[in-house]
PDB file of N, CA and C in Angstrom:
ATOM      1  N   UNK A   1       0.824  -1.196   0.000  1.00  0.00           N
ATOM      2  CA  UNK A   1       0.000   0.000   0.000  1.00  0.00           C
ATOM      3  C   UNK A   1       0.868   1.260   0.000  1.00  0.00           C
ATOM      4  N   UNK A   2       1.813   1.315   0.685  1.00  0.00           N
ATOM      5  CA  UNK A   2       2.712   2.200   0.627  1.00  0.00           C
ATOM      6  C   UNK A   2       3.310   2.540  -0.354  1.00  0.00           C
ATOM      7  N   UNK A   3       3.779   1.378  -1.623  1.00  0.00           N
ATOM      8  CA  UNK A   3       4.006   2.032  -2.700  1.00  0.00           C
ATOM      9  C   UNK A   3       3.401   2.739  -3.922  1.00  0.00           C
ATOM     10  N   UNK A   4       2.085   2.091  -3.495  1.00  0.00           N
ATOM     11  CA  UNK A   4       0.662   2.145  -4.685  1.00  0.00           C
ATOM     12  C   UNK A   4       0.586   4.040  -3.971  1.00  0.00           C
ATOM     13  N   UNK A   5       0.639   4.293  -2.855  1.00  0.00           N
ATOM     14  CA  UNK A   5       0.546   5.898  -2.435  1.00  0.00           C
ATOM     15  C   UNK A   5       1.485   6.435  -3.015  1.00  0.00           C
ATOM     16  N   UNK A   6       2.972   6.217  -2.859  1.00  0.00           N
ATOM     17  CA  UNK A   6       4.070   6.786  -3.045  1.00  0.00           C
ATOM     18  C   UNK A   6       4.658   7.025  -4.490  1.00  0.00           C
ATOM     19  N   UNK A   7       3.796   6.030  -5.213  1.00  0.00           N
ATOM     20  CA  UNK A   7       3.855   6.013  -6.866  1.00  0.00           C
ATOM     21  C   UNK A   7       2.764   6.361  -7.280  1.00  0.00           C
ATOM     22  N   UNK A   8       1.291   6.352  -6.503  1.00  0.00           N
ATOM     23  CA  UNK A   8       0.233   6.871  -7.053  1.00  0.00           C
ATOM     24  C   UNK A   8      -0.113   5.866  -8.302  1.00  0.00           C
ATOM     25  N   UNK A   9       0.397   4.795  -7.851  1.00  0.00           N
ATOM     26  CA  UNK A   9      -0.008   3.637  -9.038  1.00  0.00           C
ATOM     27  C   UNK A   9      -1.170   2.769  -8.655  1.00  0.00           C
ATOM     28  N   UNK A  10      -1.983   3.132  -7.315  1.00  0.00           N
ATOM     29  CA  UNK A  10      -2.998   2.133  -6.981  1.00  0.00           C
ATOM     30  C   UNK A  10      -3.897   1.838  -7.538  1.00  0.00           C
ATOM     31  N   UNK A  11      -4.329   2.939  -8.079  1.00  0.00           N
ATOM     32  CA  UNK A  11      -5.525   2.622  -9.317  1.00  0.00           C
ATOM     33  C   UNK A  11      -5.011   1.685 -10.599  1.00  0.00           C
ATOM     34  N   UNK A  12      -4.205   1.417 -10.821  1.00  0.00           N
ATOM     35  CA  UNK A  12      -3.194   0.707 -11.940  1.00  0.00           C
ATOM     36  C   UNK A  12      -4.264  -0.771 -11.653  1.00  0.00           C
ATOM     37  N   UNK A  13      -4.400  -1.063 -10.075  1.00  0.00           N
ATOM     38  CA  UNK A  13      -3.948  -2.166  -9.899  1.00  0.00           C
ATOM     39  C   UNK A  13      -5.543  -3.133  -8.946  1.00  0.00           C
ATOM     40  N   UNK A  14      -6.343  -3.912  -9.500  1.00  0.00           N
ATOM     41  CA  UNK A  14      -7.630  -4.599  -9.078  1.00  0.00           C
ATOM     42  C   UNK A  14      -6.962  -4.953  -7.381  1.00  0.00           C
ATOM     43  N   UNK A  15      -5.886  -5.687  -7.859  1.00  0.00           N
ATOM     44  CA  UNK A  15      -5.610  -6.459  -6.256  1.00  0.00           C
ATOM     45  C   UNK A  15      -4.025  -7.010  -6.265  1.00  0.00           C
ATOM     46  N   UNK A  16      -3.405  -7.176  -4.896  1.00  0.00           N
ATOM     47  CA  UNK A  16      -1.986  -7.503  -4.845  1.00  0.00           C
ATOM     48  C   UNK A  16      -2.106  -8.224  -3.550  1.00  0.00           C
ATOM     49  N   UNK A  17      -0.672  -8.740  -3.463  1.00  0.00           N
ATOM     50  CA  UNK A  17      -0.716  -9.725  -2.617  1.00  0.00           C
ATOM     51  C   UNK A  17       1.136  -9.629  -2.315  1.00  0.00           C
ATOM     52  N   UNK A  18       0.881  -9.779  -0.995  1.00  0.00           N
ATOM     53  CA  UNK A  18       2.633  -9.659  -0.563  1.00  0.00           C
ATOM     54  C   UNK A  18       3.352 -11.023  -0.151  1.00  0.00           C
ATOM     55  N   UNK A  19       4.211 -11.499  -0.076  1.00  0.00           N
ATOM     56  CA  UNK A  19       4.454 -12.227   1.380  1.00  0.00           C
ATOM     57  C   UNK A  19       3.723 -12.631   2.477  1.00  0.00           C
ATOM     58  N   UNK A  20       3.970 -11.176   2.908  1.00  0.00           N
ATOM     59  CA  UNK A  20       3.209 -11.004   4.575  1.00  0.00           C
ATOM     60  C   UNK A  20       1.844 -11.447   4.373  1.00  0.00           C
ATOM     61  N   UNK A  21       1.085 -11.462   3.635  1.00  0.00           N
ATOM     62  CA  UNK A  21      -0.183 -11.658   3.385  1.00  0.00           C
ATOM     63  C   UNK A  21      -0.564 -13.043   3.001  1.00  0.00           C
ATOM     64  N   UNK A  22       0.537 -14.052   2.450  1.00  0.00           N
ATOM     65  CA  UNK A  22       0.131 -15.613   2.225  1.00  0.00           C
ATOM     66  C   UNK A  22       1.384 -16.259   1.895  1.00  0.00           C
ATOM     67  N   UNK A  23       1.765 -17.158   1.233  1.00  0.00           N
ATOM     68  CA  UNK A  23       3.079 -18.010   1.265  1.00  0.00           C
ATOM     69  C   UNK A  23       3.945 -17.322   0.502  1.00  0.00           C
ATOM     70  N   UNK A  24       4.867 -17.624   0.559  1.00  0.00           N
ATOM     71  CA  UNK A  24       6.290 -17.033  -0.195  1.00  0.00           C
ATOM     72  C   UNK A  24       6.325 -17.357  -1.701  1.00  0.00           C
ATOM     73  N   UNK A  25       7.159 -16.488  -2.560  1.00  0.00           N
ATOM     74  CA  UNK A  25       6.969 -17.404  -3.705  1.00  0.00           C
ATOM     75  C   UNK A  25       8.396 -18.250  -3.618  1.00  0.00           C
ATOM     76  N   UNK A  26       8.549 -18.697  -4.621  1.00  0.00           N
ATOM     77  CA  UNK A  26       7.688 -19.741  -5.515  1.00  0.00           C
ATOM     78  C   UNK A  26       6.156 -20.314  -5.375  1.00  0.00           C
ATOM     79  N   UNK A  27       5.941 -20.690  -3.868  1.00  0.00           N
ATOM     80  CA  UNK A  27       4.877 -21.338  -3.888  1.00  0.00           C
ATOM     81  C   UNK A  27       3.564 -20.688  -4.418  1.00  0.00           C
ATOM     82  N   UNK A  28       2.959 -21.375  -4.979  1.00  0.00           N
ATOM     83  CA  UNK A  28       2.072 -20.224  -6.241  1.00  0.00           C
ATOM     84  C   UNK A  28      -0.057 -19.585  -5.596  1.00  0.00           C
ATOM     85  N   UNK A  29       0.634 -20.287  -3.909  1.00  0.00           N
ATOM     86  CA  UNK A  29      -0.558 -19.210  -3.569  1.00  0.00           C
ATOM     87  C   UNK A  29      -1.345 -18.088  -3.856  1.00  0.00           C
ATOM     88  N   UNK A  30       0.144 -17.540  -4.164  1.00  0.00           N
ATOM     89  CA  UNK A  30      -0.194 -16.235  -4.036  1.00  0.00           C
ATOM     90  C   UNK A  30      -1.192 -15.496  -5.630  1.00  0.00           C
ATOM     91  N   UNK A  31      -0.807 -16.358  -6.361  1.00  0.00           N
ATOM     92  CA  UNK A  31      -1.493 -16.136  -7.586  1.00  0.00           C
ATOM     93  C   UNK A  31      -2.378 -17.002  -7.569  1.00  0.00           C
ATOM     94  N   UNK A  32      -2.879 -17.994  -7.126  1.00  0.00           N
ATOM     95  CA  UNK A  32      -4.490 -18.643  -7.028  1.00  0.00           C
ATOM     96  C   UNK A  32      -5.095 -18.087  -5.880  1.00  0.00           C
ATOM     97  N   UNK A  33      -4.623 -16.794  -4.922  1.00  0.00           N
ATOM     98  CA  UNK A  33      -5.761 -16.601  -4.527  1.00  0.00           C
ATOM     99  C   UNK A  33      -5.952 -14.935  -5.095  1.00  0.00           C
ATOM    100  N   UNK A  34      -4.985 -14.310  -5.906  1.00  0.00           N
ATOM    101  CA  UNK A  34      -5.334 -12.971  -6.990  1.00  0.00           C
ATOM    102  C   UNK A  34      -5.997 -13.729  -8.461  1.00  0.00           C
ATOM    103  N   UNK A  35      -6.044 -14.780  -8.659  1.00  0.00           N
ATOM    104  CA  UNK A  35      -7.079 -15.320  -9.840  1.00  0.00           C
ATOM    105  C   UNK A  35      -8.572 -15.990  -8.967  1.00  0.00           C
ATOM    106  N   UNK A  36      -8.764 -16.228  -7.973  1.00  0.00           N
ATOM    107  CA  UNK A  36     -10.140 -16.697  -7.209  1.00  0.00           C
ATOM    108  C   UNK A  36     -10.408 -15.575  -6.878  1.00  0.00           C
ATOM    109  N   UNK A  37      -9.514 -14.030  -6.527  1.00  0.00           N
ATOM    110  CA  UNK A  37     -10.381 -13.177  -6.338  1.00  0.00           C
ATOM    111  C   UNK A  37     -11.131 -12.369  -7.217  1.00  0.00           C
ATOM    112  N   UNK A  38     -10.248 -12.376  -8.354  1.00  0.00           N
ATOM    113  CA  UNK A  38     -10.600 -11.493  -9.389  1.00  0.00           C
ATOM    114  C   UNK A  38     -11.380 -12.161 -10.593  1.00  0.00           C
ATOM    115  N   UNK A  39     -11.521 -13.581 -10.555  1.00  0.00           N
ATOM    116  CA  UNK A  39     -13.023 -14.720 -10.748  1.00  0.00           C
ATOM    117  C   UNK A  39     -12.005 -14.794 -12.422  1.00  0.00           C
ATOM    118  N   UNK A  40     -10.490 -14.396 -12.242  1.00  0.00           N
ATOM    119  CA  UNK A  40      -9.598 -14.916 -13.490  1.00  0.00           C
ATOM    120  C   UNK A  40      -9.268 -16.233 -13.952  1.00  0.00           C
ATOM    121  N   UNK A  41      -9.548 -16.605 -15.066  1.00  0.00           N
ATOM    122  CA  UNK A  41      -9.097 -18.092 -15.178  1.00  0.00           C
ATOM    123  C   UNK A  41      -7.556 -17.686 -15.904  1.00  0.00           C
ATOM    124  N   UNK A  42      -7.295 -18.996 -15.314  1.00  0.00           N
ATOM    125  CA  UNK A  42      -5.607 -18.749 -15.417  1.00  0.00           C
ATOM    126  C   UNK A  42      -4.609 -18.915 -16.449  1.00  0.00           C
ATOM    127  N   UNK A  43      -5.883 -19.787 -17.328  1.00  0.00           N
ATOM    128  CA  UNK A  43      -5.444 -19.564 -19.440  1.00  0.00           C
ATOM    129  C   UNK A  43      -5.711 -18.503 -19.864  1.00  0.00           C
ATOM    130  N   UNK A  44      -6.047 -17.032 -18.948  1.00  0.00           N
ATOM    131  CA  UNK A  44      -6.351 -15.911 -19.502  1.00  0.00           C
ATOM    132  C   UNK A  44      -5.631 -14.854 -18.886  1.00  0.00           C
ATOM    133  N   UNK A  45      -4.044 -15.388 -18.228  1.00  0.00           N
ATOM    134  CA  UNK A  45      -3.316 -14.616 -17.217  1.00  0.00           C
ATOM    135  C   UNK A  45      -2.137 -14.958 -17.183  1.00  0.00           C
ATOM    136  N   UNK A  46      -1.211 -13.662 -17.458  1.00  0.00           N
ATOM    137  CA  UNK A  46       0.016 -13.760 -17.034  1.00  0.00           C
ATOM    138  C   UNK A  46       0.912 -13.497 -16.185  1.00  0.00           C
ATOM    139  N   UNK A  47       1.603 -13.665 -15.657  1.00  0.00           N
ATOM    140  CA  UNK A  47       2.539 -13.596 -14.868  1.00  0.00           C
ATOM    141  C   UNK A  47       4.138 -12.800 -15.584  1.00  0.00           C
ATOM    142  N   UNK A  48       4.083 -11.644 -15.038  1.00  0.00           N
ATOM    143  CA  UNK A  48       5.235 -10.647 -15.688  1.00  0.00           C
ATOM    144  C   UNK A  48       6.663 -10.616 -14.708  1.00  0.00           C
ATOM    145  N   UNK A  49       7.613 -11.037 -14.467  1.00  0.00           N
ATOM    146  CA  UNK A  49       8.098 -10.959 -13.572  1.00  0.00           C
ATOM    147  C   UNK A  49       9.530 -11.018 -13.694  1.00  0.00           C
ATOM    148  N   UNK A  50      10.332  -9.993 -12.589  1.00  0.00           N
ATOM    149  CA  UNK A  50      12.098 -10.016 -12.793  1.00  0.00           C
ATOM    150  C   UNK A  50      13.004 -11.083 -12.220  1.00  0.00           C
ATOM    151  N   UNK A  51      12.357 -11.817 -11.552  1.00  0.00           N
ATOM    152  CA  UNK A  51      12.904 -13.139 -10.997  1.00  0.00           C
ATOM    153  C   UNK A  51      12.615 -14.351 -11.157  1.00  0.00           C
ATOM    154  N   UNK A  52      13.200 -15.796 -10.906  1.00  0.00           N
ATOM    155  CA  UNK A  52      12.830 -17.253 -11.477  1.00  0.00           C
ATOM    156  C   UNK A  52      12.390 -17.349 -10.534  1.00  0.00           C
ATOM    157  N   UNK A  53      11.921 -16.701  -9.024  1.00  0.00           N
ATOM    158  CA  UNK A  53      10.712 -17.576  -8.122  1.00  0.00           C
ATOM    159  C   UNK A  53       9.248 -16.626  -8.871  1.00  0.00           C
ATOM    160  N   UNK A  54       9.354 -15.421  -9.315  1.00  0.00           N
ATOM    161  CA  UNK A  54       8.370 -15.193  -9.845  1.00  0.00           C
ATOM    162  C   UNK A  54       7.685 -16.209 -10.972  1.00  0.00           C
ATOM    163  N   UNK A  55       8.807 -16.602 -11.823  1.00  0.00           N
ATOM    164  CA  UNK A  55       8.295 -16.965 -12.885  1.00  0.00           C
ATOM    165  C   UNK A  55       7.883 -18.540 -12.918  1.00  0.00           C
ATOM    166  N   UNK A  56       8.662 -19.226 -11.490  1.00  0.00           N
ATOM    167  CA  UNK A  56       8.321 -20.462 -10.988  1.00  0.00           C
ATOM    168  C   UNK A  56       7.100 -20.099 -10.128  1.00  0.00           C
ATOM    169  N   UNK A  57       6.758 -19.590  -9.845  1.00  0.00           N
ATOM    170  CA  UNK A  57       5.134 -19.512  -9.148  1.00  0.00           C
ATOM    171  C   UNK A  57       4.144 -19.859 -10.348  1.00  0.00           C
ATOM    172  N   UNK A  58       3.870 -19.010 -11.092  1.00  0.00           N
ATOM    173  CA  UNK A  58       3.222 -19.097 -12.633  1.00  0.00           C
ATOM    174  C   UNK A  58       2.885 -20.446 -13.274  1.00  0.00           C
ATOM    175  N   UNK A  59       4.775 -21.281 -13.590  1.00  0.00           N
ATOM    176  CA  UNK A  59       5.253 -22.243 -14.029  1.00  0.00           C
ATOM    177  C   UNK A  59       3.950 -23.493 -12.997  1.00  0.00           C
ATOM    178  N   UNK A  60       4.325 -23.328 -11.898  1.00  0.00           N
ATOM    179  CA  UNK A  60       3.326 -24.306 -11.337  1.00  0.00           C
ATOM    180  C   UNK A  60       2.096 -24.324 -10.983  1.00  0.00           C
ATOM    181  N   UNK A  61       1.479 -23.919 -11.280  1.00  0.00           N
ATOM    182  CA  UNK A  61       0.215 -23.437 -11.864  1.00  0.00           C
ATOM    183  C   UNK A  61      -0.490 -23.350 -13.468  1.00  0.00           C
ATOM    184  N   UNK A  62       0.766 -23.544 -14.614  1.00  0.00           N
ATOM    185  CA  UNK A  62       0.359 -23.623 -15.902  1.00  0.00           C
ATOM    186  C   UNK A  62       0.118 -22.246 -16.570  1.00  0.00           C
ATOM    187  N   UNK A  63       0.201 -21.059 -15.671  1.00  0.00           N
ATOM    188  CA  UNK A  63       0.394 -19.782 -16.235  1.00  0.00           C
ATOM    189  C   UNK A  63       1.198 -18.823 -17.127  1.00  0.00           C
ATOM    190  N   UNK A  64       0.857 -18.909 -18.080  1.00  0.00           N
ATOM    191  CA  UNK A  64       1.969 -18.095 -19.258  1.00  0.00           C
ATOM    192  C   UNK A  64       2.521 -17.042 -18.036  1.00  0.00           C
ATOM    193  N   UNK A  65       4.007 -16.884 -18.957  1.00  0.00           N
ATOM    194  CA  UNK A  65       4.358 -15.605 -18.332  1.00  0.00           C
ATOM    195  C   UNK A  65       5.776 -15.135 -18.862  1.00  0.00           C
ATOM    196  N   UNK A  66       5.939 -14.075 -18.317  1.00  0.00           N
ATOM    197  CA  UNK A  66       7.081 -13.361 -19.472  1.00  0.00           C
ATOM    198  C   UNK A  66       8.059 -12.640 -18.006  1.00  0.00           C
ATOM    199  N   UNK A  67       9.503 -12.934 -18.636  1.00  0.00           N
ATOM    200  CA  UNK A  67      10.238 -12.304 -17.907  1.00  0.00           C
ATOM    201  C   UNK A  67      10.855 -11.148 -18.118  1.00  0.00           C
ATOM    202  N   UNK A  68      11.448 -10.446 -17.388  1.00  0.00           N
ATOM    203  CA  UNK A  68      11.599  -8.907 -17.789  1.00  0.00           C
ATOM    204  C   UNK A  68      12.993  -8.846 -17.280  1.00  0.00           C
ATOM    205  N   UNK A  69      14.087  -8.394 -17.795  1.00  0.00           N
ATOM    206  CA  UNK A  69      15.615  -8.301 -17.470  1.00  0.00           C
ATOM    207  C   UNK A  69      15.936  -6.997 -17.353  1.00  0.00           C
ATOM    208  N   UNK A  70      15.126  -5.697 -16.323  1.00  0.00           N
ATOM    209  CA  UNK A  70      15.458  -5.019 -16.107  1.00  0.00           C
ATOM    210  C   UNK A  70      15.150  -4.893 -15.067  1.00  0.00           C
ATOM    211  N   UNK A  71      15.409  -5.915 -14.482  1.00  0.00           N
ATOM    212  CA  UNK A  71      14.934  -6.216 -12.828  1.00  0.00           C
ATOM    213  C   UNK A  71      15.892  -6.837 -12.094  1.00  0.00           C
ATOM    214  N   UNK A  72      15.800  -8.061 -11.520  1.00  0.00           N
ATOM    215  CA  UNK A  72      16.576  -8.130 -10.650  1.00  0.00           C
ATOM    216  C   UNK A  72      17.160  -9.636 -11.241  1.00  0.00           C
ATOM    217  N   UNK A  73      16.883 -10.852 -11.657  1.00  0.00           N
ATOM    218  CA  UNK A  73      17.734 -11.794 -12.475  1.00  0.00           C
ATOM    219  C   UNK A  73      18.171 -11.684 -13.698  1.00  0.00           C
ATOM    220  N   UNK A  74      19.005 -12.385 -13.910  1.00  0.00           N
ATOM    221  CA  UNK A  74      19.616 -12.433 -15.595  1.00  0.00           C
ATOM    222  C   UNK A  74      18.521 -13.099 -16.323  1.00  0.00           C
ATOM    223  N   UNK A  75      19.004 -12.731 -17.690  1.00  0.00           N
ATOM    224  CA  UNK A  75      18.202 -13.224 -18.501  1.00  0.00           C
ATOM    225  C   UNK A  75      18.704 -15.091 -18.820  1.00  0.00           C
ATOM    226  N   UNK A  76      19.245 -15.318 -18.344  1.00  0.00           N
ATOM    227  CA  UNK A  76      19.546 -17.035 -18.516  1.00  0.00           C
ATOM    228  C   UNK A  76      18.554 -17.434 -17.292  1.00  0.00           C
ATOM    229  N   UNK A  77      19.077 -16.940 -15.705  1.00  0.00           N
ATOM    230  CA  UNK A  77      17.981 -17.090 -15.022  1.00  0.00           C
ATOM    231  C   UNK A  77      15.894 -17.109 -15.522  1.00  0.00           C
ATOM    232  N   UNK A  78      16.029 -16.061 -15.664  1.00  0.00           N
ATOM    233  CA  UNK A  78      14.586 -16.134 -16.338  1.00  0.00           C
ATOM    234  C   UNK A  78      14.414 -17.204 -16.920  1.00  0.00           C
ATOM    235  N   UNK A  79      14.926 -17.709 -17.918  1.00  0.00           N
ATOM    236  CA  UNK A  79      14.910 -18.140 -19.061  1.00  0.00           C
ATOM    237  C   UNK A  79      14.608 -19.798 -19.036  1.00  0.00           C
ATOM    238  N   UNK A  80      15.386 -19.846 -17.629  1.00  0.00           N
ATOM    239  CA  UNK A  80      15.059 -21.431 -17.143  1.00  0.00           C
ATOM    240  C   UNK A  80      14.069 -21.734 -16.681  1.00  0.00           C
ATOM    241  N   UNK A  81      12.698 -20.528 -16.683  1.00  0.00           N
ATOM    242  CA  UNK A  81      11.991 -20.995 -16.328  1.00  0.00           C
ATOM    243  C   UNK A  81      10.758 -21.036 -17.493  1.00  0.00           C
ATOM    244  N   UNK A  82      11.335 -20.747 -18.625  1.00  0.00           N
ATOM    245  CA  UNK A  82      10.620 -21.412 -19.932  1.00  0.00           C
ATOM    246  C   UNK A  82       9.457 -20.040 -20.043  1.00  0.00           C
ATOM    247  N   UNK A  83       9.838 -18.779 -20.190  1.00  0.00           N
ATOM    248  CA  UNK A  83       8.830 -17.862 -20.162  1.00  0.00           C
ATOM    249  C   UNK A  83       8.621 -17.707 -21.570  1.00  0.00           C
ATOM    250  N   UNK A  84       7.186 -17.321 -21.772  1.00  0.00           N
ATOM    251  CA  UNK A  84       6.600 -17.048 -23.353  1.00  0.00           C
ATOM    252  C   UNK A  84       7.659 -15.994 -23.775  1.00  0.00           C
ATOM    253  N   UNK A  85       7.816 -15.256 -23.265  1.00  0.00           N
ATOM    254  CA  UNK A  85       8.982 -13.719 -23.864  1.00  0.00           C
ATOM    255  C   UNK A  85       9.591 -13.473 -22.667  1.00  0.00           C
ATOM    256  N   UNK A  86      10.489 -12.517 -23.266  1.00  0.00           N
ATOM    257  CA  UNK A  86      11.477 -11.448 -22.159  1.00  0.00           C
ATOM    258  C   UNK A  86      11.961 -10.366 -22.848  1.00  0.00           C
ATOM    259  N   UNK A  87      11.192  -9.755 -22.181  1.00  0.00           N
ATOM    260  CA  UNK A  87      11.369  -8.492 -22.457  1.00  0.00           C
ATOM    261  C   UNK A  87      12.375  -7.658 -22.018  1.00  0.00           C
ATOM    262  N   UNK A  88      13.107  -7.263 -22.841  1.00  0.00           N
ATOM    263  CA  UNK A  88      14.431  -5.576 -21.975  1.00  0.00           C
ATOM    264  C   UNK A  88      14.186  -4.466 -21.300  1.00  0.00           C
ATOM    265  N   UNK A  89      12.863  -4.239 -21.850  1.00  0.00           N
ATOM    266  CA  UNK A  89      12.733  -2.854 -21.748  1.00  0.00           C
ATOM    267  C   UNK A  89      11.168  -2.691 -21.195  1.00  0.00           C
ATOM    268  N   UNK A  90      10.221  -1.586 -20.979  1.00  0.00           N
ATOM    269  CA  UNK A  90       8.754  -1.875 -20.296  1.00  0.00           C
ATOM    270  C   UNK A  90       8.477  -1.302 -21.878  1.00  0.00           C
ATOM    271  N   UNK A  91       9.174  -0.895 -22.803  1.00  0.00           N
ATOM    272  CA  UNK A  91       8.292  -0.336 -24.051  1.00  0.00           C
ATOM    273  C   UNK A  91       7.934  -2.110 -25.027  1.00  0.00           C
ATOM    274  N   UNK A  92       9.352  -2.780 -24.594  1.00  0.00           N
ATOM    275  CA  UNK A  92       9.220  -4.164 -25.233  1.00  0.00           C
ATOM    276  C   UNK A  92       8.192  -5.025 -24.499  1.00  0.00           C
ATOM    277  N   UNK A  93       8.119  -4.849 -23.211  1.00  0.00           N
ATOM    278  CA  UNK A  93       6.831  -5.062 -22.785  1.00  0.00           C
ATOM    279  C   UNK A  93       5.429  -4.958 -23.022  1.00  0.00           C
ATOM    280  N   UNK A  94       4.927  -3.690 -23.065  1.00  0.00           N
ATOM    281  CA  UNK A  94       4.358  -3.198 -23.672  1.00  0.00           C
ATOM    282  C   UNK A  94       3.845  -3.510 -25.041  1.00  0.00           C
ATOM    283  N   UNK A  95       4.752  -3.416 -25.624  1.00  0.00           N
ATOM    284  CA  UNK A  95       4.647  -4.238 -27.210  1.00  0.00           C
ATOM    285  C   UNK A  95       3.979  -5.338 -27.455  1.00  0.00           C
ATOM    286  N   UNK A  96       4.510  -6.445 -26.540  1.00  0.00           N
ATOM    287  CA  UNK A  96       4.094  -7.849 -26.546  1.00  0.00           C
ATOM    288  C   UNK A  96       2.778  -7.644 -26.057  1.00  0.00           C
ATOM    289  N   UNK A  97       2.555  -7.389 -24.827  1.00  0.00           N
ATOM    290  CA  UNK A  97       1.102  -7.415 -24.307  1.00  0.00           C
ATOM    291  C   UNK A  97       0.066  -6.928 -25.521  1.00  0.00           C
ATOM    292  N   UNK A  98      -0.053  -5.897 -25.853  1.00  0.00           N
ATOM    293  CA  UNK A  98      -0.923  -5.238 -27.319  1.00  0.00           C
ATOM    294  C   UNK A  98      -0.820  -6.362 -27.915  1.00  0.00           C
ATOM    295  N   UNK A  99       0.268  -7.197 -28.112  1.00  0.00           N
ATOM    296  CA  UNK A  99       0.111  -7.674 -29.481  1.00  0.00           C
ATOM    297  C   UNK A  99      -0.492  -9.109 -29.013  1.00  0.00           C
ATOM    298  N   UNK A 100      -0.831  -9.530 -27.696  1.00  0.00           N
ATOM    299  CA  UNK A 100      -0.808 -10.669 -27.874  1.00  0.00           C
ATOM    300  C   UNK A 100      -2.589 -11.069 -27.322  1.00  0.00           C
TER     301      UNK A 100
END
């Protein structure tokens, strides 16, 4: 909440989920209970993320998802975890999402 104020990005965003709030990732709680809340089925959801526990949360669950290398793992990291894309940049981001 503090950052959604401090960036003024809260409206961006239906619902989030921390840590503190349910299991750690990898374990992919945390995204079956932001797809049961938001009544998302999960062939219709991705998972965007700068790290391989992000992108291993997703992974076990069957959730597309795309890694982003302007974050915090390498792009080989990402990569092992078999993401649809990876993106460099948030404009290459961007890109993909429109297009897909």
């Amino acid at each position: 909440d503090r950052i959604f104020r401090e960036t003024g990005s809260g409206a961006l965003f239906d619902a989030s989920r921390t840590a503190d709030e349910t299991r750690s990732k990898p374990h992919p709680q945390m995204l079956e209970e932001l797809l049961d809340e938001l009544g998302v089925d999960v062939g219709r959801a991705v998972m965007v993320g700068d790290t391989e526990y992000d992108l291993e949360m997703a992974r076990a669950i069957g959730m597309a998802r795309v890694g982003v290398t302007y974050g915090v793992h390498t792009p080989a990291r990402l990569s092992a975890s078999e993401p649809r894309w990876v993106a460099h940049s948030v404009a290459d981001l961007f890109d993909w999402l429109e297009g897909e």
